[in-house]
C-alpha atoms as a PDB file:
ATOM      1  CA  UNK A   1     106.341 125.480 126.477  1.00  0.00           C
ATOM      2  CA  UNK A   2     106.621 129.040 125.937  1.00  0.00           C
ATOM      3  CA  UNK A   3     106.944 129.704 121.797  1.00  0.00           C
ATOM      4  CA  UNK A   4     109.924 132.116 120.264  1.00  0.00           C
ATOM      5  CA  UNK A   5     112.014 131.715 123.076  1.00  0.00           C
ATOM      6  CA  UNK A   6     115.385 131.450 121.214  1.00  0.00           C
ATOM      7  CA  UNK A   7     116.539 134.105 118.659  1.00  0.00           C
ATOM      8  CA  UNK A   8     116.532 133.581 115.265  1.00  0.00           C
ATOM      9  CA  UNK A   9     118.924 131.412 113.521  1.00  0.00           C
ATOM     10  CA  UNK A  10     119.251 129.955 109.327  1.00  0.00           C
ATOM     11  CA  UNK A  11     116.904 126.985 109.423  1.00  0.00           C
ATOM     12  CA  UNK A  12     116.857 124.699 106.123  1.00  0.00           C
ATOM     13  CA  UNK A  13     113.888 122.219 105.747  1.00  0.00           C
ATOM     14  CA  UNK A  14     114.228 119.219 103.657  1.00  0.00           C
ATOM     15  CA  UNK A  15     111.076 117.834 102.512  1.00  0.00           C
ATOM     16  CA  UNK A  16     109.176 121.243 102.431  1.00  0.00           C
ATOM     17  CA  UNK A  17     106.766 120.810 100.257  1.00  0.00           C
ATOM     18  CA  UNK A  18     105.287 117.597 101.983  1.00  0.00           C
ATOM     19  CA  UNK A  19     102.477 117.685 104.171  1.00  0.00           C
ATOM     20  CA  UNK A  20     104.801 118.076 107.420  1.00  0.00           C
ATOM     21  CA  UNK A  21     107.618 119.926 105.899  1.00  0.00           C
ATOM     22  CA  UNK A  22     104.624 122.442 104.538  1.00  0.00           C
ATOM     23  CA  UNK A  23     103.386 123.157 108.489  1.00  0.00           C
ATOM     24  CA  UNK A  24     107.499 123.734 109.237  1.00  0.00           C
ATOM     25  CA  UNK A  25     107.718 126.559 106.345  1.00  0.00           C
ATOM     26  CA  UNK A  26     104.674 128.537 107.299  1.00  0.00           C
ATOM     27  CA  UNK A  27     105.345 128.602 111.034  1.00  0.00           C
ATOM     28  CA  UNK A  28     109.308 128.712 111.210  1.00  0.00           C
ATOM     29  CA  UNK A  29     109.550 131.469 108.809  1.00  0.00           C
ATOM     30  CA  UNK A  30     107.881 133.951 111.506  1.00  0.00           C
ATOM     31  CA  UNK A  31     110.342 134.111 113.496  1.00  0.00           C
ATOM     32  CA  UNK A  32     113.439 132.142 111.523  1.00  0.00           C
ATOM     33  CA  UNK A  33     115.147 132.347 108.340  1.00  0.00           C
ATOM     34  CA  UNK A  34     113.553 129.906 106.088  1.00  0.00           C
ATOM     35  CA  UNK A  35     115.342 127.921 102.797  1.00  0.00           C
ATOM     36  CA  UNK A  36     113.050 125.417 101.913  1.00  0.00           C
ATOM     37  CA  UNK A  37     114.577 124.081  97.788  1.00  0.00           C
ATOM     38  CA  UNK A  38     112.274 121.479  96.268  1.00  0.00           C
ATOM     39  CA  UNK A  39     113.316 118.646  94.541  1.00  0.00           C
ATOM     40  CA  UNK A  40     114.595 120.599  91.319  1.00  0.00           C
ATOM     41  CA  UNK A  41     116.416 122.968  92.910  1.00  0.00           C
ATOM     42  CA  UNK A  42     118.104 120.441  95.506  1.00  0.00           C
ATOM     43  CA  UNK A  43     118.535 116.329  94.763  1.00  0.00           C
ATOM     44  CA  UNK A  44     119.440 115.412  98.479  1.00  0.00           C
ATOM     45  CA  UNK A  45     120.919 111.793  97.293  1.00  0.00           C
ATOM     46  CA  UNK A  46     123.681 114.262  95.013  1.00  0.00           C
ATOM     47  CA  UNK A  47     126.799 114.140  97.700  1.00  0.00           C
ATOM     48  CA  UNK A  48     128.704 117.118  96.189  1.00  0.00           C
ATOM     49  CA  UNK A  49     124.972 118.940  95.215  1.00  0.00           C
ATOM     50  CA  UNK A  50     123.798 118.855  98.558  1.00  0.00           C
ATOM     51  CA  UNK A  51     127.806 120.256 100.241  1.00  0.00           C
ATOM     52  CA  UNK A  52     127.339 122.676  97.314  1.00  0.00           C
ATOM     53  CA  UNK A  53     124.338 124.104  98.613  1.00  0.00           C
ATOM     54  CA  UNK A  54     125.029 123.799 102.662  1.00  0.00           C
ATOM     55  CA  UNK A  55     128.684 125.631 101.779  1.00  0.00           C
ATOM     56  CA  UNK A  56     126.862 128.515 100.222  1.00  0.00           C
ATOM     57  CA  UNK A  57     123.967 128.836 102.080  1.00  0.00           C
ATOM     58  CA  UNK A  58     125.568 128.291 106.137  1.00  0.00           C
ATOM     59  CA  UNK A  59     122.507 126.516 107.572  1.00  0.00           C
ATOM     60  CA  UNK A  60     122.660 126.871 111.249  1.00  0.00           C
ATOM     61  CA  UNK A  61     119.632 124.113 111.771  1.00  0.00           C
ATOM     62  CA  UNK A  62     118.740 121.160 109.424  1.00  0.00           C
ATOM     63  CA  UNK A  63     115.409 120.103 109.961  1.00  0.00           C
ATOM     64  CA  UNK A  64     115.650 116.888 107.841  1.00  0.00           C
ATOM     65  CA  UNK A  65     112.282 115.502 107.114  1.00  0.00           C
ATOM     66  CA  UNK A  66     112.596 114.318 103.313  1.00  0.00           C
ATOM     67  CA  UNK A  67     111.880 110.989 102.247  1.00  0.00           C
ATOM     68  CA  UNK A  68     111.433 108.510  99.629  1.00  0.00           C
ATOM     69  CA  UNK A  69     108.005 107.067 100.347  1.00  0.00           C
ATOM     70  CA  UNK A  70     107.063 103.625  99.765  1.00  0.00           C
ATOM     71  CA  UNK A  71     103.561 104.273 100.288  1.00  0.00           C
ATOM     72  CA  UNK A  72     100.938 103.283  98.065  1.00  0.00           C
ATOM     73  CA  UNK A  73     100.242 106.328  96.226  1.00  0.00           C
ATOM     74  CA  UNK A  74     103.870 106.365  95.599  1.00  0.00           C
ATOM     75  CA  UNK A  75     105.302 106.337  92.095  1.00  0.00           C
ATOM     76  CA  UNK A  76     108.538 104.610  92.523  1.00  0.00           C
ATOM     77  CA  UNK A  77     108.907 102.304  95.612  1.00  0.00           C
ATOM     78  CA  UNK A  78     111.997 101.074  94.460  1.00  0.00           C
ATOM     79  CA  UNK A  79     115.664 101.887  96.365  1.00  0.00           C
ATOM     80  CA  UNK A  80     114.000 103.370  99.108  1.00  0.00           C
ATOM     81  CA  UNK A  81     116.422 102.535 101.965  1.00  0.00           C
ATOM     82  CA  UNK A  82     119.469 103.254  99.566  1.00  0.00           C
ATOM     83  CA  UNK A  83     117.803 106.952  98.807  1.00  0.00           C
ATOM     84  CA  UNK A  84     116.588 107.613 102.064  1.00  0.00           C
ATOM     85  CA  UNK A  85     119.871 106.810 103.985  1.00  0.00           C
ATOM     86  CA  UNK A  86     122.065 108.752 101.267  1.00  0.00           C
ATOM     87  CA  UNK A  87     119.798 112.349 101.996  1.00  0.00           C
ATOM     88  CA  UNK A  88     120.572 111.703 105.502  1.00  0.00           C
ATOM     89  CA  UNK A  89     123.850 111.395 105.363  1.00  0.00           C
ATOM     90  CA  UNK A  90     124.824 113.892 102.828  1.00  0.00           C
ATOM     91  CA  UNK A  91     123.502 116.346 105.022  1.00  0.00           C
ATOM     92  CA  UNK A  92     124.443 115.105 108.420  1.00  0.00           C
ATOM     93  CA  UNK A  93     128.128 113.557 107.637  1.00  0.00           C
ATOM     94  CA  UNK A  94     130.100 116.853 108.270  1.00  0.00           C
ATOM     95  CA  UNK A  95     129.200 118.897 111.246  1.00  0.00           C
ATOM     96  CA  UNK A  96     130.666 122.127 109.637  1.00  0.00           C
ATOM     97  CA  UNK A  97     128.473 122.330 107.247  1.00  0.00           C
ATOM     98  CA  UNK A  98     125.769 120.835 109.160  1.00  0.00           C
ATOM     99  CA  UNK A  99     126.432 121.976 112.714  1.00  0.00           C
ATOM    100  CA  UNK A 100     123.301 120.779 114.240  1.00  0.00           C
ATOM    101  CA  UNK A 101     119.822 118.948 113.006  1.00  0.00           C
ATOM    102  CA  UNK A 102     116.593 118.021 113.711  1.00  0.00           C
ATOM    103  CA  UNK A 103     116.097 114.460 112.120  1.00  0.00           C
ATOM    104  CA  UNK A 104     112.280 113.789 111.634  1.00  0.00           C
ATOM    105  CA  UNK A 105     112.161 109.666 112.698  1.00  0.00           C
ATOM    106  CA  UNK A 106     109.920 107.364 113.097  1.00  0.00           C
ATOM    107  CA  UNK A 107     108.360 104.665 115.358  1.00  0.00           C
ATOM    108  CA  UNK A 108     109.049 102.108 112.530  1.00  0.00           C
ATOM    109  CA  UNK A 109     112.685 102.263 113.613  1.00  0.00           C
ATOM    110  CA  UNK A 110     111.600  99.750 116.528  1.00  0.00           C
ATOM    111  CA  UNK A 111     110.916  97.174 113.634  1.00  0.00           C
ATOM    112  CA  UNK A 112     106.602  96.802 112.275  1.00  0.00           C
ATOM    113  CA  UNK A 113     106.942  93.064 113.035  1.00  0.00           C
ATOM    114  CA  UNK A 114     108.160  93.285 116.832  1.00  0.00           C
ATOM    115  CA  UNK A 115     105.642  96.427 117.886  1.00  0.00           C
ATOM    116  CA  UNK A 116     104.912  96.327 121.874  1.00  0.00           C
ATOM    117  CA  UNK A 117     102.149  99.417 123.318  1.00  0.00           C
ATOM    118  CA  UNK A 118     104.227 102.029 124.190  1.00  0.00           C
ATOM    119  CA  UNK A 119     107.695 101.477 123.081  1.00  0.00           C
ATOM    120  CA  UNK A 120     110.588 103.409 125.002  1.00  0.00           C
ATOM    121  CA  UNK A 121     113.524 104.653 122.866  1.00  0.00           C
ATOM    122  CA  UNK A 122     115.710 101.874 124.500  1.00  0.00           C
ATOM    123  CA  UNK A 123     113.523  99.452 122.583  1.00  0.00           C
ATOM    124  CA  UNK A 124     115.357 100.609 119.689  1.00  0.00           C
ATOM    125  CA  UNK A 125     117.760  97.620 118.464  1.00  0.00           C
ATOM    126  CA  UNK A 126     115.789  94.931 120.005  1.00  0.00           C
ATOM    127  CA  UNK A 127     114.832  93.820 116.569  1.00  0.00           C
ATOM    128  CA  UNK A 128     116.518  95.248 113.006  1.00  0.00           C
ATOM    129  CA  UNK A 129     113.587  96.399 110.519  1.00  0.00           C
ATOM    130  CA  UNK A 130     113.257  94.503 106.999  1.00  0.00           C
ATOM    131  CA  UNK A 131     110.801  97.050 105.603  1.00  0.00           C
ATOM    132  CA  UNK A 132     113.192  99.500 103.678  1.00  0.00           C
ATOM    133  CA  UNK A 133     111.704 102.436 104.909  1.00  0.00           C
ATOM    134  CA  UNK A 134     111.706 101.464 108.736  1.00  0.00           C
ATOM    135  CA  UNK A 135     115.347 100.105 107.793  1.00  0.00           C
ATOM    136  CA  UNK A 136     116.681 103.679 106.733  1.00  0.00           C
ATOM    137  CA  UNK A 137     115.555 105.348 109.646  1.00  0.00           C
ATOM    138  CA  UNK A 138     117.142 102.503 112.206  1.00  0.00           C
ATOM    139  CA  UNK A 139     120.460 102.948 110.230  1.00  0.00           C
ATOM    140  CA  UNK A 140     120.352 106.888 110.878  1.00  0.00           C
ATOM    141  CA  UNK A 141     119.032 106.229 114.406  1.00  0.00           C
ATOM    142  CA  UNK A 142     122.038 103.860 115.590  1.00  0.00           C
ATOM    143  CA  UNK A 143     124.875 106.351 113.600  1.00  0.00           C
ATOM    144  CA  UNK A 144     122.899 109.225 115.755  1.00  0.00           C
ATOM    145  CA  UNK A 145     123.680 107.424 118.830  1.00  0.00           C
ATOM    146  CA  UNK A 146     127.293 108.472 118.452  1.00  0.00           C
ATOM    147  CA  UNK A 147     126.336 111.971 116.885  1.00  0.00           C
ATOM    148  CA  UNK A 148     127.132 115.293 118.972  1.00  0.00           C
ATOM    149  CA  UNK A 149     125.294 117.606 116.489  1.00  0.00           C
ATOM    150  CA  UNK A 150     121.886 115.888 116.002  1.00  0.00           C
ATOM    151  CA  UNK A 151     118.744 115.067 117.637  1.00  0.00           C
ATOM    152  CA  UNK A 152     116.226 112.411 116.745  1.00  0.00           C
ATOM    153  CA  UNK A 153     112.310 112.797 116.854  1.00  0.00           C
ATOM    154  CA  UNK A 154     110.342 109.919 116.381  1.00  0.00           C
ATOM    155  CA  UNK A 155     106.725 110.714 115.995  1.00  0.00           C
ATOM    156  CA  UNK A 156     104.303 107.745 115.069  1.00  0.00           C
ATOM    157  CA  UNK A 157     101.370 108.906 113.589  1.00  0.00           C
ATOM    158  CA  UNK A 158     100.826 113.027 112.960  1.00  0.00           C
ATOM    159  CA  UNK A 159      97.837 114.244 111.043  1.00  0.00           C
ATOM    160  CA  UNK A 160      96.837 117.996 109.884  1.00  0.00           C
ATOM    161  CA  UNK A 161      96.388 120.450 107.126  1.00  0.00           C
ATOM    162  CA  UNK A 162      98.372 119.614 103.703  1.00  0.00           C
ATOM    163  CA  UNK A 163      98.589 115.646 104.486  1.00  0.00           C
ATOM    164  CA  UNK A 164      97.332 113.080 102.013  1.00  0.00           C
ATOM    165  CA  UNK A 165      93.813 112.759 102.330  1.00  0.00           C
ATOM    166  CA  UNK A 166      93.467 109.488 100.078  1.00  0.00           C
ATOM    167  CA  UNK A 167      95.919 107.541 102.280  1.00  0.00           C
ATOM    168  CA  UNK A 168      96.125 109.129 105.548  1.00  0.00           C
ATOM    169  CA  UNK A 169      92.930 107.726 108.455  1.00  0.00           C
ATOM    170  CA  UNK A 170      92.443 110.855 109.876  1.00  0.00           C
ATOM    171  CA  UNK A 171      92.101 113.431 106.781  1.00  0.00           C
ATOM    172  CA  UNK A 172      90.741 110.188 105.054  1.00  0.00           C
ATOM    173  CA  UNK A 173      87.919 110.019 107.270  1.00  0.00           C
ATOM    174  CA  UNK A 174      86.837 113.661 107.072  1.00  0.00           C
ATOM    175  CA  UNK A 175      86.774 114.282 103.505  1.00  0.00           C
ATOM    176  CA  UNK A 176      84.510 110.382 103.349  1.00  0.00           C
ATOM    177  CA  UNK A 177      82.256 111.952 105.839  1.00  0.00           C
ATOM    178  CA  UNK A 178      81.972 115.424 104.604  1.00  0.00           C
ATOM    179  CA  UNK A 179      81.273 114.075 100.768  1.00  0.00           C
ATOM    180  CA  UNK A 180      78.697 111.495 102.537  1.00  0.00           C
ATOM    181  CA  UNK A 181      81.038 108.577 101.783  1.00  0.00           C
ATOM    182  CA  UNK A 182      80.722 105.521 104.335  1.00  0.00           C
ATOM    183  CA  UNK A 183      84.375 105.628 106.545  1.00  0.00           C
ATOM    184  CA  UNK A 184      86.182 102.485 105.840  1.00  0.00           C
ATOM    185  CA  UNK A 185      89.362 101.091 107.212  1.00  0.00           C
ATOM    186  CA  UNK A 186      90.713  97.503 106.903  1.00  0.00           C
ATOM    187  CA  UNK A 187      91.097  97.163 110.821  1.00  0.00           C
ATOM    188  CA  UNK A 188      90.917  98.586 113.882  1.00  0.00           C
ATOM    189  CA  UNK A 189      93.950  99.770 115.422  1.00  0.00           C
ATOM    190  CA  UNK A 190      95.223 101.798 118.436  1.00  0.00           C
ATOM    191  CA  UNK A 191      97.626 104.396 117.296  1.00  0.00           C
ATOM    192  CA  UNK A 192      99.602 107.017 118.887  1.00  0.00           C
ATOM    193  CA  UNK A 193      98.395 110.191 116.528  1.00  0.00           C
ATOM    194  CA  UNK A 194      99.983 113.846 116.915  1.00  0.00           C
ATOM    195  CA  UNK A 195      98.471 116.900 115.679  1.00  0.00           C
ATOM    196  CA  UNK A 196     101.188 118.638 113.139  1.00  0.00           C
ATOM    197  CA  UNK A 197     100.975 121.981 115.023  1.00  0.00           C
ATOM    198  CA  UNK A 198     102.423 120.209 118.287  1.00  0.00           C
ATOM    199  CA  UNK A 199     104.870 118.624 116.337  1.00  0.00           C
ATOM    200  CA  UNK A 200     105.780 122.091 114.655  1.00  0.00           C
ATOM    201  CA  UNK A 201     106.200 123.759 118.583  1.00  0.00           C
ATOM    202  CA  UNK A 202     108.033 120.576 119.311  1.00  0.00           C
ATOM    203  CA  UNK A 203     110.451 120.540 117.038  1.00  0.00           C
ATOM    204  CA  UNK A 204     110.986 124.828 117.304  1.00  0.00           C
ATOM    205  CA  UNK A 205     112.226 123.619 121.218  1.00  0.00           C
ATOM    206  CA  UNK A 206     114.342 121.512 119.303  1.00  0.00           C
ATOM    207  CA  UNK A 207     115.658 123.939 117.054  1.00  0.00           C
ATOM    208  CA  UNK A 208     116.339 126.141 120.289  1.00  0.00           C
ATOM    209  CA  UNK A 209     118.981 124.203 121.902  1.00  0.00           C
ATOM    210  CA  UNK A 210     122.047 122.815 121.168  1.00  0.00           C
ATOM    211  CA  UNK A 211     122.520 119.012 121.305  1.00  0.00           C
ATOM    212  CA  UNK A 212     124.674 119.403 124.915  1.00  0.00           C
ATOM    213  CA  UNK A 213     121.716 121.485 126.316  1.00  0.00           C
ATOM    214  CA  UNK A 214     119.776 117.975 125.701  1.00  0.00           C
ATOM    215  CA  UNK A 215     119.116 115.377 128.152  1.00  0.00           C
ATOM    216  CA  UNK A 216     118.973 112.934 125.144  1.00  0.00           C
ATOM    217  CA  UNK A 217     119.652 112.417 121.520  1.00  0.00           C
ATOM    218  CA  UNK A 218     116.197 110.683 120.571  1.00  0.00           C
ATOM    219  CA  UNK A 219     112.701 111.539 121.647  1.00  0.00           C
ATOM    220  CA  UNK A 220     109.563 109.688 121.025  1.00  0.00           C
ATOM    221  CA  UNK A 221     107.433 112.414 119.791  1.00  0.00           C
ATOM    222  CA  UNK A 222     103.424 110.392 120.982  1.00  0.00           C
ATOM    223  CA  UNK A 223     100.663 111.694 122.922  1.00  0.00           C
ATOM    224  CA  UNK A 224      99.314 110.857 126.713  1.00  0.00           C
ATOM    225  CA  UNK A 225      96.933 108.289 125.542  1.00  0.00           C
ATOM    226  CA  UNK A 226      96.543 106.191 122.366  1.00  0.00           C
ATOM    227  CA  UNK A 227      93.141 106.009 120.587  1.00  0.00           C
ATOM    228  CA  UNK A 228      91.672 103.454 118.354  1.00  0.00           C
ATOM    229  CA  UNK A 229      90.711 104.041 114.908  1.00  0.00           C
ATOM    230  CA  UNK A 230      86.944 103.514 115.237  1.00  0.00           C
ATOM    231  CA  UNK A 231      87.098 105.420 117.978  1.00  0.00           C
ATOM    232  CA  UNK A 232      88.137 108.363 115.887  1.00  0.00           C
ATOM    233  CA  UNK A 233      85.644 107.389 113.394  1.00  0.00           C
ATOM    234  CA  UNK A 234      82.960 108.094 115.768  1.00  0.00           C
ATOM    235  CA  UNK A 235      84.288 111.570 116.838  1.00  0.00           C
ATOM    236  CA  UNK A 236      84.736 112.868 113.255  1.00  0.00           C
ATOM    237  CA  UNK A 237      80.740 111.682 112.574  1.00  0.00           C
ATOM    238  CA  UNK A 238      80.627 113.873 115.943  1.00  0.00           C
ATOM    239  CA  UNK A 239      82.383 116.747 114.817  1.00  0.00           C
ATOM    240  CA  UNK A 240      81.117 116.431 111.348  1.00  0.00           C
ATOM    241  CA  UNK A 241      77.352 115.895 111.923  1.00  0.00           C
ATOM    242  CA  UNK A 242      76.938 113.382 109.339  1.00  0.00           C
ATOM    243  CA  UNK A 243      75.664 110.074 109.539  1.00  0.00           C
ATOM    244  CA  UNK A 244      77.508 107.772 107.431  1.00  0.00           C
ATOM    245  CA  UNK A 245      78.423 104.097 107.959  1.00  0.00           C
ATOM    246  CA  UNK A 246      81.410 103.079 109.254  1.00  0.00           C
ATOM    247  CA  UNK A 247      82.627  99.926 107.760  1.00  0.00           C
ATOM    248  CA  UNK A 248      85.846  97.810 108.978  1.00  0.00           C
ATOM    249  CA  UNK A 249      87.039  95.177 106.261  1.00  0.00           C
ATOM    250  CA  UNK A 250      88.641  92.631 109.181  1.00  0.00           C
ATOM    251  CA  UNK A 251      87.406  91.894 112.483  1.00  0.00           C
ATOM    252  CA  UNK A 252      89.549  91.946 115.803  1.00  0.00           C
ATOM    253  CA  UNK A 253      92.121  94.324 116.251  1.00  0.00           C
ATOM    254  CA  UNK A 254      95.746  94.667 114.692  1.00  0.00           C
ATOM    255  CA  UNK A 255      99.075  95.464 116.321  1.00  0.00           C
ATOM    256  CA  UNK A 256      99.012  98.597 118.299  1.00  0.00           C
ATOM    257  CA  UNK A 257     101.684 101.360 117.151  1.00  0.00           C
ATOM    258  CA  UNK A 258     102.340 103.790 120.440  1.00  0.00           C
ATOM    259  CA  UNK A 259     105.503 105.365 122.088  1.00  0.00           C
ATOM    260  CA  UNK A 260     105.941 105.989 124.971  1.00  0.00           C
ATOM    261  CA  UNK A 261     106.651 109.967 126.302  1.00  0.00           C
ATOM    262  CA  UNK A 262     108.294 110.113 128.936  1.00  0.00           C
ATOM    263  CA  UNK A 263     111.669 111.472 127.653  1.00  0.00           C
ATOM    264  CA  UNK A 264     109.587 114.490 125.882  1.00  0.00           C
ATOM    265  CA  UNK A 265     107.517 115.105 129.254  1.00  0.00           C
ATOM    266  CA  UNK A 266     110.516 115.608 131.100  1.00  0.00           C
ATOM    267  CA  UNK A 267     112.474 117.310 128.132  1.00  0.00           C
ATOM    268  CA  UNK A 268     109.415 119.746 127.652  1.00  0.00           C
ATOM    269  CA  UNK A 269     107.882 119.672 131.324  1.00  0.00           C
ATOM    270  CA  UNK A 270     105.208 122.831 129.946  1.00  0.00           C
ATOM    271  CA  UNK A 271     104.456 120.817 126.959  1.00  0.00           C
ATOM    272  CA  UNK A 272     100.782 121.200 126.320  1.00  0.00           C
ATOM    273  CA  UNK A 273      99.495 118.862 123.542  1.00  0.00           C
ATOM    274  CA  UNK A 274      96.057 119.616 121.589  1.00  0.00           C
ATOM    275  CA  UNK A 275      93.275 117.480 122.149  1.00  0.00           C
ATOM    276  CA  UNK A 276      92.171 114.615 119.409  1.00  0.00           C
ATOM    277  CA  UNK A 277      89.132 115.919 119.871  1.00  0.00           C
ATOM    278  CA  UNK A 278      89.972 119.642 119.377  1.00  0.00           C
ATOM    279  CA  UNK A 279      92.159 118.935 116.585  1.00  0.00           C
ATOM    280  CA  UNK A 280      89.913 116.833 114.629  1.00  0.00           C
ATOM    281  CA  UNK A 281      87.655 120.132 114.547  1.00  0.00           C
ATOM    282  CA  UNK A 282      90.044 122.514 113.314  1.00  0.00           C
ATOM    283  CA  UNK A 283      90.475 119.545 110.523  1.00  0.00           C
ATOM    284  CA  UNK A 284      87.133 119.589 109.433  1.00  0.00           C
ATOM    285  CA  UNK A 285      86.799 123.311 109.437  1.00  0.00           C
ATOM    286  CA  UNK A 286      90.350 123.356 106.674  1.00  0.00           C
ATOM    287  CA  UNK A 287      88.381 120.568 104.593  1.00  0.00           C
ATOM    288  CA  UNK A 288      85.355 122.275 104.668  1.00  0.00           C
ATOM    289  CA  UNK A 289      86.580 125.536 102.869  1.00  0.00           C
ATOM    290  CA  UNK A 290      88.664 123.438 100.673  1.00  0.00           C
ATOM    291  CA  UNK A 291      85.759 121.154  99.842  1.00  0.00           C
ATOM    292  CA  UNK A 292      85.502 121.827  96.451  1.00  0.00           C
ATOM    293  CA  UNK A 293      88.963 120.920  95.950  1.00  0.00           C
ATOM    294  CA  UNK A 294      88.399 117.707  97.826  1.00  0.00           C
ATOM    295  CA  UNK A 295      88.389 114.840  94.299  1.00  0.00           C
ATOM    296  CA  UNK A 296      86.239 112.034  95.267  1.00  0.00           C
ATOM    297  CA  UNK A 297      87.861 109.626  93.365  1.00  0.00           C
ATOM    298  CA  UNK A 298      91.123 109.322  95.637  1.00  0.00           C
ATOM    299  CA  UNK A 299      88.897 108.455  98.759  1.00  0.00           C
ATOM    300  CA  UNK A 300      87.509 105.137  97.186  1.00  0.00           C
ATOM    301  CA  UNK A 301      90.309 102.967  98.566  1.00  0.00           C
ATOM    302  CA  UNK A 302      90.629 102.233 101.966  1.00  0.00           C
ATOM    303  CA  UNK A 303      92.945 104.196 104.188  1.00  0.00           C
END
């Protein structure tokens, strides 16, 4: 895929100071025009806030990646799917104001209790999610399905600079190895993991084209090959140097979360993905001049 092939067009990013929406700002803004408000200056689940601020500021592109998490480290867990499925459609409801988006999905709209290895997006409806957050994206997924102006991406697992490093395996597993900690997980697990800077190039293709220049509306956003999550344990002790145990709570292996790609292979036939490998090293070299930043207290837990 050849980067900065479009010109440059009014992009707003919901969710822009999370660890994904973060990696959007800082490369979109090269080349586009950025408006990234935060929560103050922009409560997405506000119907006449939110056509307030797309009337004023003419978006071109919504890249919607805000969310209520229900993760762990989250403070409020309540009303997730009411929240979450309110931003989305206060942005996405009238196509003047919001004449085309980028929705940032998930695989958990194929339902966490029915996963197969390597779902296709025609899995989607098979089975209805019950876990509010997986719920909210399956409700925006189906109304998409009828939707001119927007385009789905459903990554699975992405990892990078900026993301959680007390909950997230990947970032998790670095900052435990570089502070000498043993890397613990709960079980092993094959996962479909992109790096954030693919997803970034991905989604600027996305940004580039009009929904009718599209051979879809919803992409599975996965790598080639899944990996399992001792297996990345070992290559970050690689990468890393360090010798520290690795210890897994439960034996066997749980369900395996992976997408299948062949919608974004033929979408994107140039599409070159970074390596786990490769990736994992740029990771450690970000932790390592952050290190003193890096509070040992949040990597107790489990990822």
């Amino acid at each position: 895929m050849r980067s900065g092939e479009g010109s440059a067009v009014r992009v707003l990013i919901t969710g822009g100071s999370g660890f994904i929406g973060r990696n959007l700002v800082e490369s979109l803004r090269e080349r586009h025009e950025v408006l990234a408000p935060t929560h103050s200056e922009l409560e997405l689940t506000d119907h006449d806030a939110v056509h307030s601020y797309l009337a004023v500021h003419r978006p071109e592109v919504v890249v919607h990646g805000a969310v209520k998490p229900g993760h762990r480290a989250a403070k409020d867990r309540s009303g997730i799917a009411e929240s979450n499925t309110a931003m989305f459609h206060n942005l996405a409801d009238d196509p003047e104001l919001c004449p085309r988006m980028v929705f940032l999905s998930s695989g958990a709209v194929y339902d966490e209790r029915h996963y197969l290895p390597k779902m296709r997006e025609i899995y989607l409806g098979t089975h209805v999610p019950t876990d509010p957050n997986g719920y909210a994206k399956y409700l925006a997924a189906r109304w998409i399905e009828s939707a001119e102006h927007v385009v789905e991406l459903r990554p699975f697992g992405v990892y990078g600079s900026y993301e959680d490093y007390s909950i997230r395996f990947i970032s998790n597993a670095i900052c435990k190895a570089l502070l000498g900690l043993p890397i613990t997980l709960r079980q092993d697990r094959r996962f479909d993991y992109v790096w954030v800077g693919d997803l970034v190039r991905i989604v600027e293709y996305f940004i580039d084209r009009s929904r009718g220049e599209l051979r879809y509306g919803a992409y599975n956003v996965t790598p080639d090959e899944s990996e399992n999550l001792t297996g990345i344990a070992h290559m970050v002790l690689e990468v890393t140097g360090v010798d520290v145990p690795i210890i897994i709570a439960m034996s066997g292996e749980g369900v395996e979360y992976s997408g299948d790609n062949t919608r974004l292979r033929e979408e994107m036939p140039g599409l070159e993905l970074t390596s786990l490998r490769y990736s994992i090293e740029m990771l450690v070299s970000w932790y390592e001049a952050r290190i003193d930043t890096l509070d040992r207290s949040k990597l107790l837990v489990d990822a």
